[in-house]
C-alpha atoms as a PDB file:
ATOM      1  CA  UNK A   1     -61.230 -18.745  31.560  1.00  0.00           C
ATOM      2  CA  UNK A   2     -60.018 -17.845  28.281  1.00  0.00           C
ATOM      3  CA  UNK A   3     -58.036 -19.328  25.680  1.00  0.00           C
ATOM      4  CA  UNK A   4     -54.358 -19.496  26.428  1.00  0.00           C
ATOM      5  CA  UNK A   5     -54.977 -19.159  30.367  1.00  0.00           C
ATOM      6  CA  UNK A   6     -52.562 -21.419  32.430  1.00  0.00           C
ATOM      7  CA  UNK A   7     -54.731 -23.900  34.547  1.00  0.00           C
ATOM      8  CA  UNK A   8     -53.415 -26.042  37.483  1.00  0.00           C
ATOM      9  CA  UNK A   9     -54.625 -29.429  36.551  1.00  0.00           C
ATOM     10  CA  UNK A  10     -54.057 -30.803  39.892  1.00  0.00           C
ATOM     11  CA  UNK A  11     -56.139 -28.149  42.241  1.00  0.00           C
ATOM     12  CA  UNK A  12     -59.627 -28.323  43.028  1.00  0.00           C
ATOM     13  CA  UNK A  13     -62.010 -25.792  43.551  1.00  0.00           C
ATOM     14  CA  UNK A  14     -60.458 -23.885  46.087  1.00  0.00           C
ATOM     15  CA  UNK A  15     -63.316 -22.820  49.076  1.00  0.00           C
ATOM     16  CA  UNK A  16     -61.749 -20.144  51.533  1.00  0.00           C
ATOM     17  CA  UNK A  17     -63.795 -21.588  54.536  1.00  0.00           C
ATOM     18  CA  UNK A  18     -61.024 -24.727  54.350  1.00  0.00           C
ATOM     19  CA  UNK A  19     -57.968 -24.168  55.150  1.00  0.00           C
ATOM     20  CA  UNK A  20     -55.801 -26.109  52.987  1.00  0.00           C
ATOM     21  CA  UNK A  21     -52.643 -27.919  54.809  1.00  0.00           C
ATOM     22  CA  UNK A  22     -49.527 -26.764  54.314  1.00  0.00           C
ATOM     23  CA  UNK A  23     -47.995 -29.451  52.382  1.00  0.00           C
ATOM     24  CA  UNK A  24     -50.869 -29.024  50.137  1.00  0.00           C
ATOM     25  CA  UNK A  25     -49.985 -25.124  49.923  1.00  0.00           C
ATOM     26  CA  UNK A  26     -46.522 -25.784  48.755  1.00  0.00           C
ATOM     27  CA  UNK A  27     -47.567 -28.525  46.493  1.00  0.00           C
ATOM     28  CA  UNK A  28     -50.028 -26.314  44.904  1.00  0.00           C
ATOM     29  CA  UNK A  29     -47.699 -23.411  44.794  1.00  0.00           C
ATOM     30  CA  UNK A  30     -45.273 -25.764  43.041  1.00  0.00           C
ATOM     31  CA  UNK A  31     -47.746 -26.087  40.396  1.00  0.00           C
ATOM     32  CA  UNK A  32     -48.281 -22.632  39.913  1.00  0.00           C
ATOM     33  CA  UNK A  33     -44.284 -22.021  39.391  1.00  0.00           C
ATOM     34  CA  UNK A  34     -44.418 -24.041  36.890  1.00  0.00           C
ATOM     35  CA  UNK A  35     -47.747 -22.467  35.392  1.00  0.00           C
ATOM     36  CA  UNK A  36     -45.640 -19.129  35.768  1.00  0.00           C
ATOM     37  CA  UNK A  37     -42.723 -20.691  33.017  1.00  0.00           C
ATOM     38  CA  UNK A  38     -45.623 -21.656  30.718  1.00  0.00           C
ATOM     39  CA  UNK A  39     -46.915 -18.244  31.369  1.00  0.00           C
ATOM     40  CA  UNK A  40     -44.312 -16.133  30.794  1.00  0.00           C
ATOM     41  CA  UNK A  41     -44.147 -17.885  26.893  1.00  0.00           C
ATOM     42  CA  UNK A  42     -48.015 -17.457  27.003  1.00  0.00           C
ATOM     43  CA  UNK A  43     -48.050 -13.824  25.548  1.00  0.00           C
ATOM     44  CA  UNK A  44     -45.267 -13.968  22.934  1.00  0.00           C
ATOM     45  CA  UNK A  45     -44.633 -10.673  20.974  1.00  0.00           C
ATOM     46  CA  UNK A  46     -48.093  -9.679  23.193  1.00  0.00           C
ATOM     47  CA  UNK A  47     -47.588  -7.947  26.525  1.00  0.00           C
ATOM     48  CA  UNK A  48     -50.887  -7.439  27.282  1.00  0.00           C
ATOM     49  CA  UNK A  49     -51.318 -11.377  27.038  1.00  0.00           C
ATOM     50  CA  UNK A  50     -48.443 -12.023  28.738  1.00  0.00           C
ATOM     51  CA  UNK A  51     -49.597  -9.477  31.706  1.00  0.00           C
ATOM     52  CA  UNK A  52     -53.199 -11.583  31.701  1.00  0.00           C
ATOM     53  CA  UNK A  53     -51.639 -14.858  31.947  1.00  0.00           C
ATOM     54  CA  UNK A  54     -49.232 -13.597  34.701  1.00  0.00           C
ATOM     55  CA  UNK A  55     -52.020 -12.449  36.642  1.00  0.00           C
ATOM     56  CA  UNK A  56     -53.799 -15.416  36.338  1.00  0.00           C
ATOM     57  CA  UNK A  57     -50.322 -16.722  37.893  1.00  0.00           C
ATOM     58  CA  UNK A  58     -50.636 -14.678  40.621  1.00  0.00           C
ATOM     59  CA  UNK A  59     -54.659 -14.872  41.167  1.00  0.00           C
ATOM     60  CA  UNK A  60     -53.985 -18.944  41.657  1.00  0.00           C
ATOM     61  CA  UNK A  61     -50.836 -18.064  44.598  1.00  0.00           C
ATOM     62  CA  UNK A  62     -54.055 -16.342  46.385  1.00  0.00           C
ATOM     63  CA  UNK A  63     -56.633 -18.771  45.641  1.00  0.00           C
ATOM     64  CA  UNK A  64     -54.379 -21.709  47.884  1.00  0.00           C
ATOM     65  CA  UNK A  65     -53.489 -18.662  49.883  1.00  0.00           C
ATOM     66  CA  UNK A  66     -49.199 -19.435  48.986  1.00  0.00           C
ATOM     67  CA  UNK A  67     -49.358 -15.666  49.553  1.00  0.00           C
ATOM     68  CA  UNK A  68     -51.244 -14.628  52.457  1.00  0.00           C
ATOM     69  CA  UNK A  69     -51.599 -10.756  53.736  1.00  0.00           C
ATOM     70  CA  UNK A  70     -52.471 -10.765  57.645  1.00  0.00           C
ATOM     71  CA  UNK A  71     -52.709  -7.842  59.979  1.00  0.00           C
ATOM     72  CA  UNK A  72     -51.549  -8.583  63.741  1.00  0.00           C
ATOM     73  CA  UNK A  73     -54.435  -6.281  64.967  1.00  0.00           C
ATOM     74  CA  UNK A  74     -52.708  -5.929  68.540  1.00  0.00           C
ATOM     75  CA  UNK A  75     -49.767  -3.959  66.879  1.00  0.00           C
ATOM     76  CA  UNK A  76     -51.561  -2.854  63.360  1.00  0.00           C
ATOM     77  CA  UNK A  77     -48.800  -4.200  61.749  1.00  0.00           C
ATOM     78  CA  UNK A  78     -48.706  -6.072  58.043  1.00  0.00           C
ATOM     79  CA  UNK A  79     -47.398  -9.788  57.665  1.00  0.00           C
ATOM     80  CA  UNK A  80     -46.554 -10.626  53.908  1.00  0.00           C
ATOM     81  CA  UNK A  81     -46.287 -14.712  54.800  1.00  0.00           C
ATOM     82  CA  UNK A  82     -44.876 -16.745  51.452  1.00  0.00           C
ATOM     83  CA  UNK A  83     -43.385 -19.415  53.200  1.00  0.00           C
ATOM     84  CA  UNK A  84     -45.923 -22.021  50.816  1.00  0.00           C
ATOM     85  CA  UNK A  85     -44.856 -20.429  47.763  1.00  0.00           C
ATOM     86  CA  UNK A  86     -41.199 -20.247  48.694  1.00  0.00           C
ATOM     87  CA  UNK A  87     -41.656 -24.024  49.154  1.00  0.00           C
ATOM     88  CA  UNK A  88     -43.376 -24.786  46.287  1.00  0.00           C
ATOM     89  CA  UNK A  89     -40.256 -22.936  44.748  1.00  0.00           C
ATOM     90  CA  UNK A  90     -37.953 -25.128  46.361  1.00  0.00           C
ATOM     91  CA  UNK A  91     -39.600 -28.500  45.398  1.00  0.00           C
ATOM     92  CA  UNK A  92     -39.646 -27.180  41.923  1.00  0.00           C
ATOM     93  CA  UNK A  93     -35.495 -26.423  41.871  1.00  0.00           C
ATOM     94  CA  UNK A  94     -34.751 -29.332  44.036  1.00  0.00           C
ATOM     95  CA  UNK A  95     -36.496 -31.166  41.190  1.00  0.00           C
ATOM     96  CA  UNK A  96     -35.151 -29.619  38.579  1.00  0.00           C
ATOM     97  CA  UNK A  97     -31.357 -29.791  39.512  1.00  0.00           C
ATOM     98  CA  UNK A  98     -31.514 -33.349  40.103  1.00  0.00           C
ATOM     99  CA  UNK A  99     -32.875 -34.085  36.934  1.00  0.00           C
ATOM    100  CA  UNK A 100     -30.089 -31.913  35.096  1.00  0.00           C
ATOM    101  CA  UNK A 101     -27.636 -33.857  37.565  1.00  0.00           C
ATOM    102  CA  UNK A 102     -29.059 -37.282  36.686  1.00  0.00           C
ATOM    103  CA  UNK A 103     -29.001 -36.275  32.529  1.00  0.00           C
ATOM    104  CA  UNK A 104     -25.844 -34.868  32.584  1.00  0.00           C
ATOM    105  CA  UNK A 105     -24.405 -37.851  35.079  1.00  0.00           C
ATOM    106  CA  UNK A 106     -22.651 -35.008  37.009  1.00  0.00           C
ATOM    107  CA  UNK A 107     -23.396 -34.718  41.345  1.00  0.00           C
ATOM    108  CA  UNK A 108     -26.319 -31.886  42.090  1.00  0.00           C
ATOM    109  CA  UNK A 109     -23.576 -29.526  43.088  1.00  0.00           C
ATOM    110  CA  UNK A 110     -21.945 -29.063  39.767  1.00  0.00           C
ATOM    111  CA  UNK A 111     -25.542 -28.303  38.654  1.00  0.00           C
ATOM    112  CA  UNK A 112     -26.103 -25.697  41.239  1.00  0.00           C
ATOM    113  CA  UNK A 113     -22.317 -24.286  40.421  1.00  0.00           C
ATOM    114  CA  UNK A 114     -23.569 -24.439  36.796  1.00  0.00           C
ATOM    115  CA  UNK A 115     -26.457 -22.258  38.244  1.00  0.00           C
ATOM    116  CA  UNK A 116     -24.192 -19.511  39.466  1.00  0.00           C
ATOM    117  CA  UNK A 117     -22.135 -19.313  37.248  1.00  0.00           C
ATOM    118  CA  UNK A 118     -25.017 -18.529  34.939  1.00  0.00           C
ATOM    119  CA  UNK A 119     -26.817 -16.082  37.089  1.00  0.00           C
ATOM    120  CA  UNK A 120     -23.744 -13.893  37.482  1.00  0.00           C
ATOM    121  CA  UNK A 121     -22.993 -14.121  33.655  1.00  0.00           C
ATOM    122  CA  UNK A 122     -26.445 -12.440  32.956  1.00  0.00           C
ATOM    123  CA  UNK A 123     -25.970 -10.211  35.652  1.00  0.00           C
ATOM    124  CA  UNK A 124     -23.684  -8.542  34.158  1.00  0.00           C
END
């Protein structure tokens, strides 16, 4: 991989015959959210670095299979299932605003408030 590439230093080789368990998905996938934030600084003025270490980002979610694509061959019908990668999303915030909570000496909720309040300031 080349240099700059965001590595998960906690997964293995990943072999598709073994199905991973789930708590190991959304462990994994937590790592990878993380690798994302590192990624998205990865490229700097560079786009086309940035876009490489994203999909690198995104070629790990496959690789522990956090994002899964499965056809239901009685109806035809495509499943988009993210439920590991929306977990390793949550571990990641849960984590996140209890640390802020814990530096700040303030109760998670102010944090999340804190949160909002942000999010709807850069909304617009």
């Amino acid at each position: 991989r080349g240099a700059g590439a965001v590595m998960d230093p906690h997964a293995e080789h990943h072999d598709h015959e073994a199905e991973l368990p789930e708590e190991e998905k959304v462990r994994r996938a937590g790592h990878v959210v993380l690798d994302a934030v590192v990624a998205a600084d990865v490229g700097g003025d560079d786009p086309d670095k940035a876009q490489a270490a994203m999909e690198l980002v995104f070629e790990h979610l496959l690789e522990i299979d956090a994002i899964e694509l499965l056809l239901d061959e009685e109806t035809e019908e495509l499943e988009l299932d993210i439920s590991p990668l929306i977990g390793g999303v949550m571990l990641v915030v849960r984590r996140l605003v209890a640390e802020l909570a814990a530096r700040d000496g303030v109760d998670e909720e102010t944090v999340v408030m804190s949160v909002r309040a942000a999010l709807d300031a850069a909304a617009g």
